[in-house]
PDB file of N, CA and C in Angstrom:
ATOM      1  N   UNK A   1      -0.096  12.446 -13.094  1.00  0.00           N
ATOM      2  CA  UNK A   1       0.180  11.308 -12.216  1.00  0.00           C
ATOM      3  C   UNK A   1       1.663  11.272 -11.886  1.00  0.00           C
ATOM      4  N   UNK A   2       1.980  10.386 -10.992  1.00  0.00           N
ATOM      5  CA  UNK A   2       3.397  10.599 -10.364  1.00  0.00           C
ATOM      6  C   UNK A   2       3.752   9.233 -10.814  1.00  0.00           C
ATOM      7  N   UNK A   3       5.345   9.379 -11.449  1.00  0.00           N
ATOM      8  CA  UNK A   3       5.729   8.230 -11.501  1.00  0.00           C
ATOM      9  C   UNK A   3       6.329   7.185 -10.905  1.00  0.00           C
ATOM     10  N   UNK A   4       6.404   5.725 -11.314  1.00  0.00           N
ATOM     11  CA  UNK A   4       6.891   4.881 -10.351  1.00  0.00           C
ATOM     12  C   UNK A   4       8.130   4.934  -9.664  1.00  0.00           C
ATOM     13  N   UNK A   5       7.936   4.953  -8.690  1.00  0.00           N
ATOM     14  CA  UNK A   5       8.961   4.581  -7.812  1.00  0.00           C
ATOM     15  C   UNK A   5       9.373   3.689  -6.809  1.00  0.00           C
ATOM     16  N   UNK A   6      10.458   3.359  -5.996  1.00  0.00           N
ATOM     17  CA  UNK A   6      10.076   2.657  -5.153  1.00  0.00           C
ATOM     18  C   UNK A   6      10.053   2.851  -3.806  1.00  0.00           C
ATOM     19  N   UNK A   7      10.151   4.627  -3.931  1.00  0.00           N
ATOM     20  CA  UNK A   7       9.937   4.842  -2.465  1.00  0.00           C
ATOM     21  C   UNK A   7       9.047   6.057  -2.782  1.00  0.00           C
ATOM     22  N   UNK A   8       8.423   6.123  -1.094  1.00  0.00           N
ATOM     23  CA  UNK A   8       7.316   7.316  -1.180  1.00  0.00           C
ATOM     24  C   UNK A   8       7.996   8.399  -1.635  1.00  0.00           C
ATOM     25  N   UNK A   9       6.932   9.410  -3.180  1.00  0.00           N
ATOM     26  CA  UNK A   9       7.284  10.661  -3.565  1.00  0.00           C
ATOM     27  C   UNK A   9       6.352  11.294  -3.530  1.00  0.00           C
ATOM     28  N   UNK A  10       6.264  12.661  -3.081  1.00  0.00           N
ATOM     29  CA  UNK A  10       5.078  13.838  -3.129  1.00  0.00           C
ATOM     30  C   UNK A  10       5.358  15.123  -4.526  1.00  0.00           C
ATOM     31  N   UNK A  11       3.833  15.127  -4.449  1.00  0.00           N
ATOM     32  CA  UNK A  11       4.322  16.138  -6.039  1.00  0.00           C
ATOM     33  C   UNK A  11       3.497  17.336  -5.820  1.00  0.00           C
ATOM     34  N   UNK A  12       4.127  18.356  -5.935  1.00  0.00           N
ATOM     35  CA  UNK A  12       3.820  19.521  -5.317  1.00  0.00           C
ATOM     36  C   UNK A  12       2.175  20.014  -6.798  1.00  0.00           C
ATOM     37  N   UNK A  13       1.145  20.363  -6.351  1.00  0.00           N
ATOM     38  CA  UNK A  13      -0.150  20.099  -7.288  1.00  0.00           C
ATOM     39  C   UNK A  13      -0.363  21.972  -6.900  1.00  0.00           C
ATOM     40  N   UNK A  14      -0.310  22.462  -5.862  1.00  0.00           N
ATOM     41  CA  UNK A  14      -0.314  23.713  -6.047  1.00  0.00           C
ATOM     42  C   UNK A  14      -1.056  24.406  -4.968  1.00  0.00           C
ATOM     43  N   UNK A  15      -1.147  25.393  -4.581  1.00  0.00           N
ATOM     44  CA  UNK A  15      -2.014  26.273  -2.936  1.00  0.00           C
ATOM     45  C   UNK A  15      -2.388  24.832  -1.944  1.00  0.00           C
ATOM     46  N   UNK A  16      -1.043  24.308  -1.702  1.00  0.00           N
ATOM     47  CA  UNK A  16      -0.817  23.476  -0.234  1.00  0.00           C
ATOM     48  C   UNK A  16      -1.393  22.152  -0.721  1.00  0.00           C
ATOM     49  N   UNK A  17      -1.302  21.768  -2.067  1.00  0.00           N
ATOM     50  CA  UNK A  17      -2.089  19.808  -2.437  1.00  0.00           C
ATOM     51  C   UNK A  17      -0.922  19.781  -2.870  1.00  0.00           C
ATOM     52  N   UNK A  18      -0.676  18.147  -1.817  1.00  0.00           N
ATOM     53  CA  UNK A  18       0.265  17.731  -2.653  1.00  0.00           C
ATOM     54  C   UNK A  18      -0.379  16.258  -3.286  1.00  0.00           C
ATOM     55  N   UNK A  19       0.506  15.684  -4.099  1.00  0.00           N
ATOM     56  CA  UNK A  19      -0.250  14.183  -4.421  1.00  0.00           C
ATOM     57  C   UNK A  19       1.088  13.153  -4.154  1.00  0.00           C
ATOM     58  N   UNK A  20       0.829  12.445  -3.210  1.00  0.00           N
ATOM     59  CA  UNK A  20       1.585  11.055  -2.358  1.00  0.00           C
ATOM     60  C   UNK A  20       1.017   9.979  -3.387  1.00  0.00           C
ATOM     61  N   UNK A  21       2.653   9.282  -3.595  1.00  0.00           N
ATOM     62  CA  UNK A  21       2.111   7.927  -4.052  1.00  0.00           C
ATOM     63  C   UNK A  21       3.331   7.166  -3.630  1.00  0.00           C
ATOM     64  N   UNK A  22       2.896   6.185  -3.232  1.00  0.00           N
ATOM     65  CA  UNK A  22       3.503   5.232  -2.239  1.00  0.00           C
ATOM     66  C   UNK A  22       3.995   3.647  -2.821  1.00  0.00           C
ATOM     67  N   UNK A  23       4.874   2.956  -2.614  1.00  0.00           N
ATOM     68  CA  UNK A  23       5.297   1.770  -3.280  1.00  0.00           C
ATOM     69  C   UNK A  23       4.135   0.473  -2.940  1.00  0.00           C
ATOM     70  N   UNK A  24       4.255  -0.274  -3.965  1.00  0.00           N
ATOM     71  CA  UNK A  24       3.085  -1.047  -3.920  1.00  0.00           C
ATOM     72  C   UNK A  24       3.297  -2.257  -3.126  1.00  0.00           C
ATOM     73  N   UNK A  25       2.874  -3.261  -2.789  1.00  0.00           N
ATOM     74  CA  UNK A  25       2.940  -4.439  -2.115  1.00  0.00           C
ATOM     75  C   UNK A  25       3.448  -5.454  -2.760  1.00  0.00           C
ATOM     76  N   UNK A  26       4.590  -5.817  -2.981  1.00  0.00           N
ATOM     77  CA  UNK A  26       4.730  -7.412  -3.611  1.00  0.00           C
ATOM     78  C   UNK A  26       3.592  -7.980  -3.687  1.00  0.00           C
ATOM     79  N   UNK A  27       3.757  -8.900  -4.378  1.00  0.00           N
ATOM     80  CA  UNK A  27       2.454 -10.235  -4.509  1.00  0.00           C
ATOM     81  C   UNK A  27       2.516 -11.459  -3.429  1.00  0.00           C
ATOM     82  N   UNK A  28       3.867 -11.688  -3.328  1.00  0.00           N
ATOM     83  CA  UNK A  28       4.387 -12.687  -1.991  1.00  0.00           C
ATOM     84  C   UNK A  28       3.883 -12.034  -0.617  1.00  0.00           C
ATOM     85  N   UNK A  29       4.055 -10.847  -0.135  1.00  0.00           N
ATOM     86  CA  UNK A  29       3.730  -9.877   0.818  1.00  0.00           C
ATOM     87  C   UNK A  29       1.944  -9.810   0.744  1.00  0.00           C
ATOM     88  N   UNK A  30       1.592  -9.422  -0.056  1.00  0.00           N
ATOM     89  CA  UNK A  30       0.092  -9.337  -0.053  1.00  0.00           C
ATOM     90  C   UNK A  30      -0.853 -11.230  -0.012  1.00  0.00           C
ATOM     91  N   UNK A  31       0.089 -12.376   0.465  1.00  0.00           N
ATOM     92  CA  UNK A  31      -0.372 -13.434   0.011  1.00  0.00           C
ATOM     93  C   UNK A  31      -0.001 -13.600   1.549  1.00  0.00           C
ATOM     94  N   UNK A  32       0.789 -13.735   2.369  1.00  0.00           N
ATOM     95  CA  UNK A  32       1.061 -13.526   3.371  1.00  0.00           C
ATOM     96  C   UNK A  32       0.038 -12.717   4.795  1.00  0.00           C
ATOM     97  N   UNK A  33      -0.348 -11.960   3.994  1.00  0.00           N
ATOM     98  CA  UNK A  33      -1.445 -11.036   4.800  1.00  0.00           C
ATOM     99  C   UNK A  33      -2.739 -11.685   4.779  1.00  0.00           C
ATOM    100  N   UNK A  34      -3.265 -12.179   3.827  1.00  0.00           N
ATOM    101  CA  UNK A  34      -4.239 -12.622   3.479  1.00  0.00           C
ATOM    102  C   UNK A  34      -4.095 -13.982   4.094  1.00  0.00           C
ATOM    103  N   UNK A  35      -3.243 -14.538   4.292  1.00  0.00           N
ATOM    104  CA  UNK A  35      -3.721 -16.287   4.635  1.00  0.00           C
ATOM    105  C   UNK A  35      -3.480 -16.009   6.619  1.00  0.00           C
ATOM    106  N   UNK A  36      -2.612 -14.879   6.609  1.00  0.00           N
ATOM    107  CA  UNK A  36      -2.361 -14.378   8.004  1.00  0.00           C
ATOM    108  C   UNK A  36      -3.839 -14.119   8.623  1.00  0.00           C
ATOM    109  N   UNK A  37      -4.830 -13.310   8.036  1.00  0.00           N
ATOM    110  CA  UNK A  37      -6.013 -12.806   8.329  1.00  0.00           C
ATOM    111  C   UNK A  37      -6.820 -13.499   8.595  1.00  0.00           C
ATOM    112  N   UNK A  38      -7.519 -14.403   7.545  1.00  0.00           N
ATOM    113  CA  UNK A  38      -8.542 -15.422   7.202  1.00  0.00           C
ATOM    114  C   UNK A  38      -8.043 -16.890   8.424  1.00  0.00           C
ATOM    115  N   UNK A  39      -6.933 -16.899   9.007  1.00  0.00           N
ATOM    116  CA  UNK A  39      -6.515 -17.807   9.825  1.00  0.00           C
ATOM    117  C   UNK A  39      -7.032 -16.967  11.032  1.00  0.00           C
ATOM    118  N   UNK A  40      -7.067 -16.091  11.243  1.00  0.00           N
ATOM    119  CA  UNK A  40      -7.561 -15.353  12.733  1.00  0.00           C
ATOM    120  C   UNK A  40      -8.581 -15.106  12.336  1.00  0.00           C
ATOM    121  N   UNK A  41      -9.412 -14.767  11.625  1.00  0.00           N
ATOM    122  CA  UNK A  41     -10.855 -15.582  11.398  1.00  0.00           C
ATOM    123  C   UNK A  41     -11.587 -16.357  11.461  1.00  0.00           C
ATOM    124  N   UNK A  42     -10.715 -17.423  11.405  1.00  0.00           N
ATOM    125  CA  UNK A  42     -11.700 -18.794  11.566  1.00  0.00           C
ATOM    126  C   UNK A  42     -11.233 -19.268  12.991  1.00  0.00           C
ATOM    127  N   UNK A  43     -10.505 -18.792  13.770  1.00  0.00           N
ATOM    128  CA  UNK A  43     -10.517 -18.929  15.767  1.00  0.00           C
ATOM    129  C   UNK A  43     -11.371 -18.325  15.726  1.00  0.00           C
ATOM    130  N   UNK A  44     -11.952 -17.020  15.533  1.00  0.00           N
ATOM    131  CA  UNK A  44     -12.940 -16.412  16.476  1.00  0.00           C
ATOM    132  C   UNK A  44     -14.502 -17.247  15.741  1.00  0.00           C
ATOM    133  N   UNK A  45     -14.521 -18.220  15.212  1.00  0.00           N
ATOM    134  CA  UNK A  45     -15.819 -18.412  14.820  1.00  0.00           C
ATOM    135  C   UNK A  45     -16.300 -19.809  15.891  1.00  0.00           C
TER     136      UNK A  45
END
């Protein structure tokens, strides 16, 4: 596994795989999206 970071790193796995792991979402950011969404949800109903 690749370790944390906070920016995207690729890890070379071998004959052309690599393995991408990418920084995660705050909790404030992912709470934001979600009340963003479910609000344009309930117009189209």
């Amino acid at each position: 596994m690749a370790e944390k970071h906070d920016t995207y790193a690729a890890q070379y796995e071998g004959s052309g795989t690599f393995r991408i792991s990418k920084p995660k979402r705050k909790k404030s950011k992912l709470k934001e999206i979600r009340a963003k969404r479910t609000a344009r949800r309930s117009r189209r109903n």
